[in-house]
N, C-alpha and C. Protein backbone atom coordinates (compact mmCIF):
# COMPACT_ATOMS: atom_id res chain seq x y z
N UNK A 1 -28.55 -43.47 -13.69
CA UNK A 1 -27.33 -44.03 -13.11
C UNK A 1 -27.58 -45.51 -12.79
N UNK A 2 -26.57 -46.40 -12.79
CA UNK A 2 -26.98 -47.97 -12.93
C UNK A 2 -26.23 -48.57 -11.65
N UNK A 3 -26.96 -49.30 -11.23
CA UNK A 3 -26.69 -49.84 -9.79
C UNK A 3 -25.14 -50.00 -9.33
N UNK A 4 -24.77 -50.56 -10.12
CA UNK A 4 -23.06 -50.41 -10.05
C UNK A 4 -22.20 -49.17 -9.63
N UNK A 5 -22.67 -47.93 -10.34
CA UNK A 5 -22.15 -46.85 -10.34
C UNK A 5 -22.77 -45.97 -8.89
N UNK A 6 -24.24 -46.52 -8.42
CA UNK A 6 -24.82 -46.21 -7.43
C UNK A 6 -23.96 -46.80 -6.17
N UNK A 7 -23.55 -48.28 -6.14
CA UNK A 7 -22.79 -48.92 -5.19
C UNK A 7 -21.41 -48.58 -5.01
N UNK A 8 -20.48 -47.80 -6.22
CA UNK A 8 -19.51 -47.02 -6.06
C UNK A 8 -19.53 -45.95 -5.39
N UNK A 9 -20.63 -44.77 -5.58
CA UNK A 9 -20.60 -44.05 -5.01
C UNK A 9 -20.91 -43.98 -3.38
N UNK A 10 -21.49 -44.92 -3.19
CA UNK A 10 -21.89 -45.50 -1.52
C UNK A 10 -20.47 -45.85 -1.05
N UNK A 11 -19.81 -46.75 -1.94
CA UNK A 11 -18.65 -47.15 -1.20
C UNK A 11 -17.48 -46.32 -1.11
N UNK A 12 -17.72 -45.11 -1.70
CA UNK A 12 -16.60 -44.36 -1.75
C UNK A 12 -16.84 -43.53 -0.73
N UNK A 13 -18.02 -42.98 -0.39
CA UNK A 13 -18.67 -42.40 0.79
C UNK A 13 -18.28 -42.77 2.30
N UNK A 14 -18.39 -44.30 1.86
CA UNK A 14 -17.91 -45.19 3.29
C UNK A 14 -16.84 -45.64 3.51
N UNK A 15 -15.72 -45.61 2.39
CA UNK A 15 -14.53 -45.53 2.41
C UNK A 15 -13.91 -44.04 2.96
N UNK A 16 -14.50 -42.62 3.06
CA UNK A 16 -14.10 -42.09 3.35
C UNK A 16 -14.10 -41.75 5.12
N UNK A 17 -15.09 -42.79 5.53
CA UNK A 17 -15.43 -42.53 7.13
C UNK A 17 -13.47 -42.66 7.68
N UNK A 18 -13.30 -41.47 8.52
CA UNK A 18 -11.92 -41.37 8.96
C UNK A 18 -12.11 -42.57 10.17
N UNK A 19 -10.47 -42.76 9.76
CA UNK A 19 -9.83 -44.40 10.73
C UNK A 19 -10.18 -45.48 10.24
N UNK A 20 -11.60 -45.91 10.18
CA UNK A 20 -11.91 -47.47 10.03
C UNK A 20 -12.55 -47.35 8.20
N UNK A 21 -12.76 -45.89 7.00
CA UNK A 21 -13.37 -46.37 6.39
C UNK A 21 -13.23 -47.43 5.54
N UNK A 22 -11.45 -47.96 5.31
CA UNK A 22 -11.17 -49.04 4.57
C UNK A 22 -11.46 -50.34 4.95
N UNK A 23 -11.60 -49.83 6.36
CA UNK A 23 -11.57 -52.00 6.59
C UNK A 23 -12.79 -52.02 6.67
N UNK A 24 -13.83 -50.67 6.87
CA UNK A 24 -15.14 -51.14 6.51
C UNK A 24 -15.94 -51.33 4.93
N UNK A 25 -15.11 -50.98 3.96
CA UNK A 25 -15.28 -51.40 2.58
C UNK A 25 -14.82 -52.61 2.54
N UNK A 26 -13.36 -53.33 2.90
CA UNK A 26 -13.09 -54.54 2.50
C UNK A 26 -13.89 -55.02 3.04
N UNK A 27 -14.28 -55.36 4.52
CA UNK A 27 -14.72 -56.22 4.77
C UNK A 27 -16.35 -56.92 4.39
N UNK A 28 -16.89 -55.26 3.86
CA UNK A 28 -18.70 -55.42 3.10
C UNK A 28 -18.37 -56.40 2.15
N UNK A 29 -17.45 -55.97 1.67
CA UNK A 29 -16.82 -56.90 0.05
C UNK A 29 -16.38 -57.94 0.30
N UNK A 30 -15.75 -58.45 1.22
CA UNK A 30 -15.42 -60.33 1.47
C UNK A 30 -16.24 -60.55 1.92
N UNK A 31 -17.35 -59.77 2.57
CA UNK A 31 -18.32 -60.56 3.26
C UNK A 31 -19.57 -60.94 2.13
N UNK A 32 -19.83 -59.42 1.19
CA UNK A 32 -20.32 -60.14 -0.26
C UNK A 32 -20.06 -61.10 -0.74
N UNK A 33 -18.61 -61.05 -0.93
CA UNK A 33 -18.05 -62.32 -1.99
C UNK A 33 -18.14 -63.95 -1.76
N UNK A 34 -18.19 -63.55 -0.38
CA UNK A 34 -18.81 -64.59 0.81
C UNK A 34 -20.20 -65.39 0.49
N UNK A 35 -20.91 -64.14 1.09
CA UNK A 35 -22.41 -64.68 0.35
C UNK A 35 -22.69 -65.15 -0.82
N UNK A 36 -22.38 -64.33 -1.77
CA UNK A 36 -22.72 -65.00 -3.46
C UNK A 36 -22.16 -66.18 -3.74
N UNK A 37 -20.98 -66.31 -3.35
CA UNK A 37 -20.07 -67.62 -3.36
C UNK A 37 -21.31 -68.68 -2.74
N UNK A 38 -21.92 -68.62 -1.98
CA UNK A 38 -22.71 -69.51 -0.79
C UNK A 38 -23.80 -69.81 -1.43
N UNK A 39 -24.39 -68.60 -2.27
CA UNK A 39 -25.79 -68.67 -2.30
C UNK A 39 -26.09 -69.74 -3.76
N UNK A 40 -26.94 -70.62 -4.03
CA UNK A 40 -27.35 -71.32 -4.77
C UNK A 40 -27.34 -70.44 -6.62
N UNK A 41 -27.87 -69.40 -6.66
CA UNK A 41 -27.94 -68.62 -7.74
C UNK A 41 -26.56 -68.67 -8.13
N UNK A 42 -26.28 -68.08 -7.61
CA UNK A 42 -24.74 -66.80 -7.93
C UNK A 42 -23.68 -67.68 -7.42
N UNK A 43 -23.43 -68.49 -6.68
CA UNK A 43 -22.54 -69.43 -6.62
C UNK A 43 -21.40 -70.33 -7.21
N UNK A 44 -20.55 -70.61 -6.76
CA UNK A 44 -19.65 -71.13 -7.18
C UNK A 44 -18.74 -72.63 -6.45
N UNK A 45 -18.08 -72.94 -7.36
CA UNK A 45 -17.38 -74.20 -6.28
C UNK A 45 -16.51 -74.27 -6.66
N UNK A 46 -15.46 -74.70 -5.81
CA UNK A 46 -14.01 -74.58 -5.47
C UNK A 46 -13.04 -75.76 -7.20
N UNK A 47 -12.60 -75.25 -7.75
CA UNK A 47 -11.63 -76.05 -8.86
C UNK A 47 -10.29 -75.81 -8.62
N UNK A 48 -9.54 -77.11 -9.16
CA UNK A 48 -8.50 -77.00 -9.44
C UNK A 48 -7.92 -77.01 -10.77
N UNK A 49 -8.89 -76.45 -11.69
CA UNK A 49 -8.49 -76.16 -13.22
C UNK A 49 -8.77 -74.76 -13.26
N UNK A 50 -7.71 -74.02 -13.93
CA UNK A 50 -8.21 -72.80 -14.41
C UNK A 50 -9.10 -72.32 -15.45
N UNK A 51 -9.52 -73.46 -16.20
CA UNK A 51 -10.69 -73.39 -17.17
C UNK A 51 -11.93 -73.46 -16.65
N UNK A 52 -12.03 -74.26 -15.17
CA UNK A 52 -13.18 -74.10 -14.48
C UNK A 52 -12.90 -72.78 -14.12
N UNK A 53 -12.17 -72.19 -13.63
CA UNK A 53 -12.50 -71.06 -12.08
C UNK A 53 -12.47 -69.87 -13.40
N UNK A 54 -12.00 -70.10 -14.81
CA UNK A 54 -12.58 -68.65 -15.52
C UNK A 54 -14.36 -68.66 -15.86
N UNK A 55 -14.43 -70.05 -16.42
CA UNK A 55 -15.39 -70.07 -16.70
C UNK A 55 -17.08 -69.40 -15.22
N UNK A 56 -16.72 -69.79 -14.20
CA UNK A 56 -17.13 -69.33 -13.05
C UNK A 56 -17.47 -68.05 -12.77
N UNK A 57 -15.91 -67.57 -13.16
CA UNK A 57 -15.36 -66.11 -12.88
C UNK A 57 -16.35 -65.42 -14.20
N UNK A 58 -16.53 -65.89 -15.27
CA UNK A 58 -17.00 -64.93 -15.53
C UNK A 58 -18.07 -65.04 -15.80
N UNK A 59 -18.99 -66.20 -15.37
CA UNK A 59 -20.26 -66.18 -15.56
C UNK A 59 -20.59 -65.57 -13.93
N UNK A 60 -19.99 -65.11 -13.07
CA UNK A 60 -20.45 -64.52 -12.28
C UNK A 60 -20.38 -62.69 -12.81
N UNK A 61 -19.64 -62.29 -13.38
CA UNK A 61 -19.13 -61.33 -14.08
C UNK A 61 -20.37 -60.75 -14.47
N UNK A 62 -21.07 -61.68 -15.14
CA UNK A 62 -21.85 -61.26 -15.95
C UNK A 62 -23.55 -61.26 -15.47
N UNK A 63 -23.61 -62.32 -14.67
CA UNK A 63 -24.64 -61.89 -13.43
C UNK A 63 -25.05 -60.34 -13.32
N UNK A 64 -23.80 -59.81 -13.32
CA UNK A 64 -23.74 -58.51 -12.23
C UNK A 64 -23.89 -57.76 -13.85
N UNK A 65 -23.66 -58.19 -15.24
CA UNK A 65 -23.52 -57.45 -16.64
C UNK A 65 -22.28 -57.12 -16.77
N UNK A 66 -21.45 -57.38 -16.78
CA UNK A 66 -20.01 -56.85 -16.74
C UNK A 66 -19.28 -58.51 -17.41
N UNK A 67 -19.04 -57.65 -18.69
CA UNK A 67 -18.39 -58.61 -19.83
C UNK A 67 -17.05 -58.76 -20.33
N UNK A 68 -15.98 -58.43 -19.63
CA UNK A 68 -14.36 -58.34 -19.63
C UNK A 68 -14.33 -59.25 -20.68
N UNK A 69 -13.06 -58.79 -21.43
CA UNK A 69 -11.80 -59.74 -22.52
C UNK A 69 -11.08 -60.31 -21.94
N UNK A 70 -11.12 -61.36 -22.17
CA UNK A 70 -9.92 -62.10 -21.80
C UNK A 70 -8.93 -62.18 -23.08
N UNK A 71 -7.42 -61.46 -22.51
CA UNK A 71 -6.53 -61.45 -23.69
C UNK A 71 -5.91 -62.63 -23.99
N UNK A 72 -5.77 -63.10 -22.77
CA UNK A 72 -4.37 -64.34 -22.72
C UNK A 72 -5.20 -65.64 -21.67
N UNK A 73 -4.61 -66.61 -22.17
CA UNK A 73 -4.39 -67.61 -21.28
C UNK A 73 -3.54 -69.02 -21.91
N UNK A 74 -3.18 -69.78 -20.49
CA UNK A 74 -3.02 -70.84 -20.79
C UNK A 74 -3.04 -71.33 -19.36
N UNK A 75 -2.32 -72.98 -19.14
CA UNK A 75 -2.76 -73.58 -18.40
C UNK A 75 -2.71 -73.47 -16.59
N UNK A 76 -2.24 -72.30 -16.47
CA UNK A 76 -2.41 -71.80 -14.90
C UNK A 76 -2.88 -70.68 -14.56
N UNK A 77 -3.36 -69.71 -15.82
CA UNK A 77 -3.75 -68.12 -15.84
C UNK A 77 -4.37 -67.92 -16.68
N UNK A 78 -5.32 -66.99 -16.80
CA UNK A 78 -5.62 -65.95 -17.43
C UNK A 78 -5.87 -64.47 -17.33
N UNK A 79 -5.42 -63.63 -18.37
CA UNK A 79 -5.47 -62.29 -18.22
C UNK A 79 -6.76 -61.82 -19.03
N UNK A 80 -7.46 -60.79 -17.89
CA UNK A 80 -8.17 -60.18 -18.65
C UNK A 80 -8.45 -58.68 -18.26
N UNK A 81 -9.46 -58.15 -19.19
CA UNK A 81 -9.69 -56.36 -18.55
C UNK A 81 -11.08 -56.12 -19.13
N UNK A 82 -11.15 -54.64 -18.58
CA UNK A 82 -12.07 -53.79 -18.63
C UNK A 82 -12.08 -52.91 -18.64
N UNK A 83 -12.69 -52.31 -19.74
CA UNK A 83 -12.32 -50.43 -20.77
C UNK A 83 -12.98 -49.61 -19.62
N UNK A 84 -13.91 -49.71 -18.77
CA UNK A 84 -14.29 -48.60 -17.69
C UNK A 84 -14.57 -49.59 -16.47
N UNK A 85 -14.75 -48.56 -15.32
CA UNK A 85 -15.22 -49.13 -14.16
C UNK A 85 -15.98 -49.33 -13.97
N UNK A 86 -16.63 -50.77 -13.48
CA UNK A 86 -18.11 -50.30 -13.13
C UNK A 86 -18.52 -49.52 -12.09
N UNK A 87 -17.57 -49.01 -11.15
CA UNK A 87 -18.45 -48.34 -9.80
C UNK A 87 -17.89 -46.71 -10.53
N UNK A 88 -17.27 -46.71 -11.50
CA UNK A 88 -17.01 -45.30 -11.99
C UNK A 88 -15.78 -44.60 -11.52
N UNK A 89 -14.74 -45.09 -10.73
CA UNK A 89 -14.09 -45.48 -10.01
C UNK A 89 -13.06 -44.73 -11.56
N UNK A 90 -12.70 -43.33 -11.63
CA UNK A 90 -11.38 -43.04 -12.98
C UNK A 90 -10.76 -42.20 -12.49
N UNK A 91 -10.19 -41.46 -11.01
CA UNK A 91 -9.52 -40.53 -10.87
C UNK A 91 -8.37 -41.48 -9.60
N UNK A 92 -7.47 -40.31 -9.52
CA UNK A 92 -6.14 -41.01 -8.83
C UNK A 92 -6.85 -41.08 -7.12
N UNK A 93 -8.06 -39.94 -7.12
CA UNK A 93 -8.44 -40.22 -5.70
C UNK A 93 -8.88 -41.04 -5.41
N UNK A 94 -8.86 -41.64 -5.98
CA UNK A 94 -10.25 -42.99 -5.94
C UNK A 94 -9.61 -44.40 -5.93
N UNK A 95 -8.06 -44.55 -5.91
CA UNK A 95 -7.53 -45.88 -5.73
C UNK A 95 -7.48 -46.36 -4.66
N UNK A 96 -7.59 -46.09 -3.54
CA UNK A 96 -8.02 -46.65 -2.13
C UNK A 96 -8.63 -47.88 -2.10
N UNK A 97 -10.36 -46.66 -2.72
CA UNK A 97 -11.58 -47.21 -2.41
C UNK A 97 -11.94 -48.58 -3.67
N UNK A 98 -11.14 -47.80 -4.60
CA UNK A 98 -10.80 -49.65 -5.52
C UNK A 98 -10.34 -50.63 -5.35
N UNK A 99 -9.22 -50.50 -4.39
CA UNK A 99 -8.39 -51.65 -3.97
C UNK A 99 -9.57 -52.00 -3.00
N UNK A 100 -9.96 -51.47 -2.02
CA UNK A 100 -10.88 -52.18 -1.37
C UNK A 100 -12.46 -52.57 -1.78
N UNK A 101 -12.50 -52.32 -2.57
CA UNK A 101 -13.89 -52.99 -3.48
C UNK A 101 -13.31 -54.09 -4.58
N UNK A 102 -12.11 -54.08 -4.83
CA UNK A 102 -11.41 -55.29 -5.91
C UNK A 102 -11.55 -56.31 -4.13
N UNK A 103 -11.43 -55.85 -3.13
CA UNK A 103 -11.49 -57.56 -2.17
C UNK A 103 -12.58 -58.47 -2.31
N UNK A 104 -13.95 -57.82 -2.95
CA UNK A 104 -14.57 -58.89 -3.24
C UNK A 104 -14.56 -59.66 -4.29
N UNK A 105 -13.97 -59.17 -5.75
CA UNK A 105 -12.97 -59.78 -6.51
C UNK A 105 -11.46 -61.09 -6.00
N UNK A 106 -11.55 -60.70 -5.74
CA UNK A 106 -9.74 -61.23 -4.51
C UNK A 106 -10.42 -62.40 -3.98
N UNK A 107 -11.73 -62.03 -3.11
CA UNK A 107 -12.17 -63.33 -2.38
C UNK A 107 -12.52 -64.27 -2.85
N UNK A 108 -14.08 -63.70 -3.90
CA UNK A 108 -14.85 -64.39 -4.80
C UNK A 108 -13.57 -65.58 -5.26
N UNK A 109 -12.66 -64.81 -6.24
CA UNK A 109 -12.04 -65.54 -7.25
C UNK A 109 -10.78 -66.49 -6.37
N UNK A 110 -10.52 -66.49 -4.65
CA UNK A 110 -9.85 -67.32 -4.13
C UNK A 110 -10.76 -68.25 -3.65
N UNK A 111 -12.25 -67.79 -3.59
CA UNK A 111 -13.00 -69.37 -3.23
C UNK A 111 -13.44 -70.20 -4.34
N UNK A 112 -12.96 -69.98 -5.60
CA UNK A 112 -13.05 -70.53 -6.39
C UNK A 112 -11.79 -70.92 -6.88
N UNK A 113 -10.72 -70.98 -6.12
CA UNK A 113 -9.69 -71.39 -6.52
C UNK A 113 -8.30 -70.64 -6.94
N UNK A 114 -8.51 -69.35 -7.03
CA UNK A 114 -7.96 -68.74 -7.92
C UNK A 114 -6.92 -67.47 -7.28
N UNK A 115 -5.95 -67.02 -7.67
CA UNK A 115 -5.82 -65.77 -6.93
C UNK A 115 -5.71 -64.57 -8.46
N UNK A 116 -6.64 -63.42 -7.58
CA UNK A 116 -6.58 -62.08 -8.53
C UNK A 116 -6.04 -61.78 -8.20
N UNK A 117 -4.55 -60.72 -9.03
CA UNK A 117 -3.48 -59.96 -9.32
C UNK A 117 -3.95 -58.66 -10.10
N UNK A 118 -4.05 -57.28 -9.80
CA UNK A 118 -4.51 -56.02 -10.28
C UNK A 118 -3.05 -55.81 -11.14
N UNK A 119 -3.36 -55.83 -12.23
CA UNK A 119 -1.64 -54.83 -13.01
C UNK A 119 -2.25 -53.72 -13.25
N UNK A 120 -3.34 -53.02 -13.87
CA UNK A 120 -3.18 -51.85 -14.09
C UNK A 120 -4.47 -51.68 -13.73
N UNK A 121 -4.73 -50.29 -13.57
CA UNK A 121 -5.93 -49.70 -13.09
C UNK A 121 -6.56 -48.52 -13.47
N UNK A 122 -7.41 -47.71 -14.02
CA UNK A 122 -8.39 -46.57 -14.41
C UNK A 122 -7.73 -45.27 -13.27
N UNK A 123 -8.06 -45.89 -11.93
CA UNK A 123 -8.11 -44.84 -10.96
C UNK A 123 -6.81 -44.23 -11.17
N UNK A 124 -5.35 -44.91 -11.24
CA UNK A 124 -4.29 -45.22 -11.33
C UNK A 124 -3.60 -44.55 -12.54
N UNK A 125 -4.82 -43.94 -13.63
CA UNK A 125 -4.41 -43.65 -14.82
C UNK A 125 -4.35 -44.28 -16.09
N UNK A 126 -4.24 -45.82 -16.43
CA UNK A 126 -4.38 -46.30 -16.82
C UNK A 126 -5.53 -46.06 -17.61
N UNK A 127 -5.71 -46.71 -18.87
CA UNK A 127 -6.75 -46.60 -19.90
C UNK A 127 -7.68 -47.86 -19.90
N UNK A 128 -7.12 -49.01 -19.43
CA UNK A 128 -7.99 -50.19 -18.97
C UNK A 128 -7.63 -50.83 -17.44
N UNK A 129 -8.65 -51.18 -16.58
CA UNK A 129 -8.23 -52.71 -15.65
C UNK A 129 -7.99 -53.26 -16.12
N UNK A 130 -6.97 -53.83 -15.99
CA UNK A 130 -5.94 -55.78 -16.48
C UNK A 130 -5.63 -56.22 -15.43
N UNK A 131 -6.26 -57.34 -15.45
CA UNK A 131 -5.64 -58.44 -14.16
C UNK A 131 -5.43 -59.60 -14.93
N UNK A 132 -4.71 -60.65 -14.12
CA UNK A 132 -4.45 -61.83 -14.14
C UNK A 132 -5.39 -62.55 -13.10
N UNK A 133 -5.79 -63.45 -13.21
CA UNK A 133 -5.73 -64.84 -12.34
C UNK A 133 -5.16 -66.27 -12.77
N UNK A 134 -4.42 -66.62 -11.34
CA UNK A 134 -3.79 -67.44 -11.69
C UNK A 134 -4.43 -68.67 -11.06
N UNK A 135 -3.99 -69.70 -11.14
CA UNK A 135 -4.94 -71.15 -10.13
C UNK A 135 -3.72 -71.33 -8.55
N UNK A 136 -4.36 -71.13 -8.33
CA UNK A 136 -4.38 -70.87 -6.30
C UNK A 136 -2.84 -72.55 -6.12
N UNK A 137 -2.21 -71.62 -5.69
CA UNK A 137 -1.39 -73.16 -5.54
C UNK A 137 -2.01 -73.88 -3.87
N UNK A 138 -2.07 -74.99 -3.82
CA UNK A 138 -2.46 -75.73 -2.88
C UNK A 138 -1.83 -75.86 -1.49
C-alpha cells in the first residue's frame, strides 16, 4: 500500500471522530498546505499568471508522484483531472472526507494564487476528478 493511500485511510479514520472529525481533517490539510507552501523544497510563491501557478501546481503534484492531465487552458484557467484517487477515496461514503482533504489542494493552490473549483469527483461517482483553477482575482 503506498503512502498516499496509507494517509487516506488515516484521514478517513479521523474524519470519522463524531462532532469535530471534519474540521479536524481540514484543518491538518491547510495547515499542510501551509507548511509545504513555506518550506524551501516543496514551496511555492505567490503569481499573478496562471502559467506560473500551473506550472507550480503541478510540479508540486508531482513531488507527492501524482501526474494529472491537463485538458484545457487558457489565459485565466486551467482544467485538469485524475483517473483514480490518490488516498483511494471511490465510494459515495467517502465524499466528506474528500472535500476535506481537497482543503489542502484549495489552500496550497490559493497561496499560489489560484482558486481550486472540484466539478466532478470518484467518491461522487464520477469516473475521473476534474477541476479547474482559475487565477485568484485580486
Amino acid at each position: 500500500m503506498d503512502i498516499m493511500k496509507i494517509n487516506g485511510w488515516a484521514l478517513e479514520r479521523l474524519h470519522q471522530t463524531p462532532v469535530v472529525g471534519d474540521r479536524l481533517v481540514r484543518a491538518l490539510m491547510r495547515g499542510a498546505a501551509r507548511a509545504a507552501f513555506h518550506l524551501p523544497a516543496l514551496g511555492g510563491k505567490r503569481s499573478t499568471d496562471i502559467g506560473q501557478v500551473k506550472r507550480q501546481w503541478m510540479a508540486f503534484l508531482g513531488r507527492a508522484g501524482l501526474h494529472p492531465k491537463v485538458t484545457a487552458e487558457n489565459k485565466r484557467e486551467f482544467f485538469w483531472e485524475v483517473d483514480a484517487c490518490p488516498y483511494g477515496f471511490d465510494c459515495q461514503g467517502q465524499v466528506g472526507v474528500c472535500d476535506a482533504a481537497m482543503d489542502l489542494d484549495r489552500t496550497y493552490t490559493r497561496l499560489l494564487g489560484g482558486e481550486l473549483t472540484i466539478l466532478e469527483r470518484i467518491p461522487a461517482g464520477s469516473a475521473h476528478c476534474r477541476y479547474v483553477t482559475r487565477l485568484a482575482r485580486n
